[in-house]
Protein backbone atom coordinates (compact mmCIF):
# COMPACT_ATOMS: atom_id res chain seq x y z
CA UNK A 1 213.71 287.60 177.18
CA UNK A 2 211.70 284.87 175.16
CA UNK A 3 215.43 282.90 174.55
CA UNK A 4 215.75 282.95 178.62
CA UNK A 5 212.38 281.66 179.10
CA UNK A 6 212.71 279.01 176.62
CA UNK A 7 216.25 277.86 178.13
CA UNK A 8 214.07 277.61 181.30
CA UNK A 9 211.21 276.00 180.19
CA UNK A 10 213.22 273.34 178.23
CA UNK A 11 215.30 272.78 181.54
CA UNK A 12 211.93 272.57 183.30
CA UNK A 13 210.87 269.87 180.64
CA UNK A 14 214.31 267.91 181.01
CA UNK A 15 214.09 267.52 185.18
CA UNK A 16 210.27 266.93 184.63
CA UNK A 17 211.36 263.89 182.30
CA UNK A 18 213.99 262.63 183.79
CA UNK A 19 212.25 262.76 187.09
CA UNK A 20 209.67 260.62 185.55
CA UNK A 21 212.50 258.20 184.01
CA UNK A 22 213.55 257.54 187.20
CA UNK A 23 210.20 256.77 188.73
CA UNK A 24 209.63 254.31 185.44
CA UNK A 25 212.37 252.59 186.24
CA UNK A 26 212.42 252.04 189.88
CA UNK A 27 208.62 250.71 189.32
CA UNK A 28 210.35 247.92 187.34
CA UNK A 29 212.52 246.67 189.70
CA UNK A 30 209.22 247.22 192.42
CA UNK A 31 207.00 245.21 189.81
CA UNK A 32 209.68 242.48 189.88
CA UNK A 33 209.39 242.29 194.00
CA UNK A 34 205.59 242.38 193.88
CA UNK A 35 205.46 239.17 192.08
CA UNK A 36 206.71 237.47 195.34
CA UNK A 37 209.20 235.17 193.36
CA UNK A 38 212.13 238.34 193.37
CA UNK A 39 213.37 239.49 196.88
CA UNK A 40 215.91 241.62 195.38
CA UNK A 41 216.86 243.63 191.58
CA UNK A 42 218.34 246.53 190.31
CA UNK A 43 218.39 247.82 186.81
CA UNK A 44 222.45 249.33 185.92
CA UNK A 45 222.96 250.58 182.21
CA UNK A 46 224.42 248.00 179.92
CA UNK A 47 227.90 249.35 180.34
CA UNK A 48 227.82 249.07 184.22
CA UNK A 49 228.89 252.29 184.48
CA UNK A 50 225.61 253.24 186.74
CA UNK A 51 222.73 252.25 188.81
CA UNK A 52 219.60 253.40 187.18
CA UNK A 53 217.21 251.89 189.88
CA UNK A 54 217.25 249.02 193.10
CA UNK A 55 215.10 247.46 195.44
CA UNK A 56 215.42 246.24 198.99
CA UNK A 57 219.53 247.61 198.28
CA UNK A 58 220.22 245.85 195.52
CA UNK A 59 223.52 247.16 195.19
CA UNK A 60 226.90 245.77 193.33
CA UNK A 61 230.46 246.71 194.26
CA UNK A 62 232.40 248.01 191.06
CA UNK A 63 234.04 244.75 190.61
CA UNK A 64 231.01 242.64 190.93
CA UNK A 65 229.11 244.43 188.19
CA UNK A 66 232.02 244.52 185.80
CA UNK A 67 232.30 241.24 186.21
CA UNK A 68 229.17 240.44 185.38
CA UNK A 69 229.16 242.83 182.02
CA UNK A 70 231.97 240.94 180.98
CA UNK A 71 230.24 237.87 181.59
CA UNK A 72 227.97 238.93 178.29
CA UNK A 73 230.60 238.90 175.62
CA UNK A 74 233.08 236.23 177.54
CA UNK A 75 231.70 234.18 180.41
CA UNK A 76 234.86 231.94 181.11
CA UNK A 77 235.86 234.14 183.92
CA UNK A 78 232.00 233.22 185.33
CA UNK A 79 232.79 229.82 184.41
CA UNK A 80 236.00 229.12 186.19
CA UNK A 81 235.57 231.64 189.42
CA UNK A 82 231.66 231.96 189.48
CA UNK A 83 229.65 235.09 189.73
CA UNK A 84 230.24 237.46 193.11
CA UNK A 85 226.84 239.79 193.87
CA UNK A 86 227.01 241.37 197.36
CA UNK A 87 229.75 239.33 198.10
CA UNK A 88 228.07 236.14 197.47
CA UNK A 89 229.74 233.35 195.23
CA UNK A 90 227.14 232.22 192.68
CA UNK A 91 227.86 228.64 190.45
CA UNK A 92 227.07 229.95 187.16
CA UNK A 93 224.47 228.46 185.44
CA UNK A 94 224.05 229.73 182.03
CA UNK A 95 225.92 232.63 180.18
CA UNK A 96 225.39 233.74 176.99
CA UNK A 97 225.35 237.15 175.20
CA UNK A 98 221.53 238.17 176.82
CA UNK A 99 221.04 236.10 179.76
CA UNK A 100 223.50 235.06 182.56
CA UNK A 101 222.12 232.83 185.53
CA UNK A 102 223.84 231.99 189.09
CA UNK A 103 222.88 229.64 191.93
CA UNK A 104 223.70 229.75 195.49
CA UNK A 105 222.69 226.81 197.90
CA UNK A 106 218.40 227.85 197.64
CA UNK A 107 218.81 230.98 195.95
CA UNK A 108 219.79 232.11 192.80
CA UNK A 109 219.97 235.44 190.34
CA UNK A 110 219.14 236.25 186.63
CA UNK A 111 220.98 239.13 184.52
CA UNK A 112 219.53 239.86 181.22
CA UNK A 113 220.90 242.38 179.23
CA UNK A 114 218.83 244.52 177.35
CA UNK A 115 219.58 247.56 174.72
CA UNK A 116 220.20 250.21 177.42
CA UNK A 117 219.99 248.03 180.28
CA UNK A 118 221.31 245.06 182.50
CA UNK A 119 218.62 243.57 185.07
CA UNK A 120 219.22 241.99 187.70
CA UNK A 121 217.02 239.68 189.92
CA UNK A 122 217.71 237.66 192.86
CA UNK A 123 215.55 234.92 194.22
CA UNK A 124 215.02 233.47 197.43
CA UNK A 125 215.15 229.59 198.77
CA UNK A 126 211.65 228.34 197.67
CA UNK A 127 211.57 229.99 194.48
CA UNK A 128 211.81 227.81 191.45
CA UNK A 129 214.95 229.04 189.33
CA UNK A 130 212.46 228.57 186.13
CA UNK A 131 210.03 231.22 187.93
CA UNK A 132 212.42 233.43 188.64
CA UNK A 133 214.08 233.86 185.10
CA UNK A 134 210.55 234.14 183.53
CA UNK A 135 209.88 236.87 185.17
CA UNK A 136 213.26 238.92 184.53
CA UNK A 137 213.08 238.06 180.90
CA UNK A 138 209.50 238.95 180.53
CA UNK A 139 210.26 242.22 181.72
CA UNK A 140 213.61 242.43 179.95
CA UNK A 141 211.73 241.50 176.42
CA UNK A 142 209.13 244.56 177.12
CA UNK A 143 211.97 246.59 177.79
CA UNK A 144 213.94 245.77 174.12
CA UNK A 145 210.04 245.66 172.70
CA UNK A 146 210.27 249.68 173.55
CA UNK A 147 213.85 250.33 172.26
CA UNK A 148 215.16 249.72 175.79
């Protein structure tokens, strides 16, 4: 009986933590929105392979966040055909192994690329581009600083 009530209560523990995980991380992408310069960002793990959190549905098609992961390690695909979020065509900025910026007419997005993590912010006409990627790399340096 105690091995069946240990299974449970380390099952318990598991959902309880990853419950909280998930709550951590969509307060991210909400503390990103809050400081009025981000209208949109989601957090996906570093491999694309999923969404860990979004805001205001801050979602990527397949293609569009492999393309971006592969931006990382070889931008000139970004460099030749630009960066496609929500079916938006982005003139790439800047792309290097951490950080990979896009513009768009007024608006723009930020992808830095953490441990675990890729986030991803987009900003609105009227936001400074320099405002904007402060903010995502502030939060993406916290997120390295704790083994994110």
């Amino acid at each position: 009986m105690t091995n069946i009530i240990s299974l449970y209560e380390l099952k318990f523990v598991d959902i309880v933590v990853f419950i909280m995980s998930w709550q951590v991380k969509i307060a991210y992408t909400d503390n990103l929105i809050s400081t009025g310069k981000i209208d949109k960002a989601a957090i996906y793990s570093n491999q694309g392979d999923s969404l860990w959190a979004q805001s205001n549905n801050f979602q990527l098609a397949g293609p569009e966040i492999n393309e971006l992961i592969q931006g990382f390690t070889n931008p000139v695909n970004l460099q030749s055909n630009g960066l496609h979020l929500q079916g938006v065509k982005f003139f790439l900025i800047r792309a290097d192994d951490r950080s990979i910026y896009g513009k768009h007419a007024e608006e723009g997005v930020v992808a830095v690329k953490t441990k675990q993590t890729v986030l991803i912010g987009h900003y609105p006409a009227g936001v400074q581009a320099g405002e904007a990627t402060t903010i995502v790399e502030k939060l993406a340096d916290y997120l390295i600083s704790v083994g994110y």
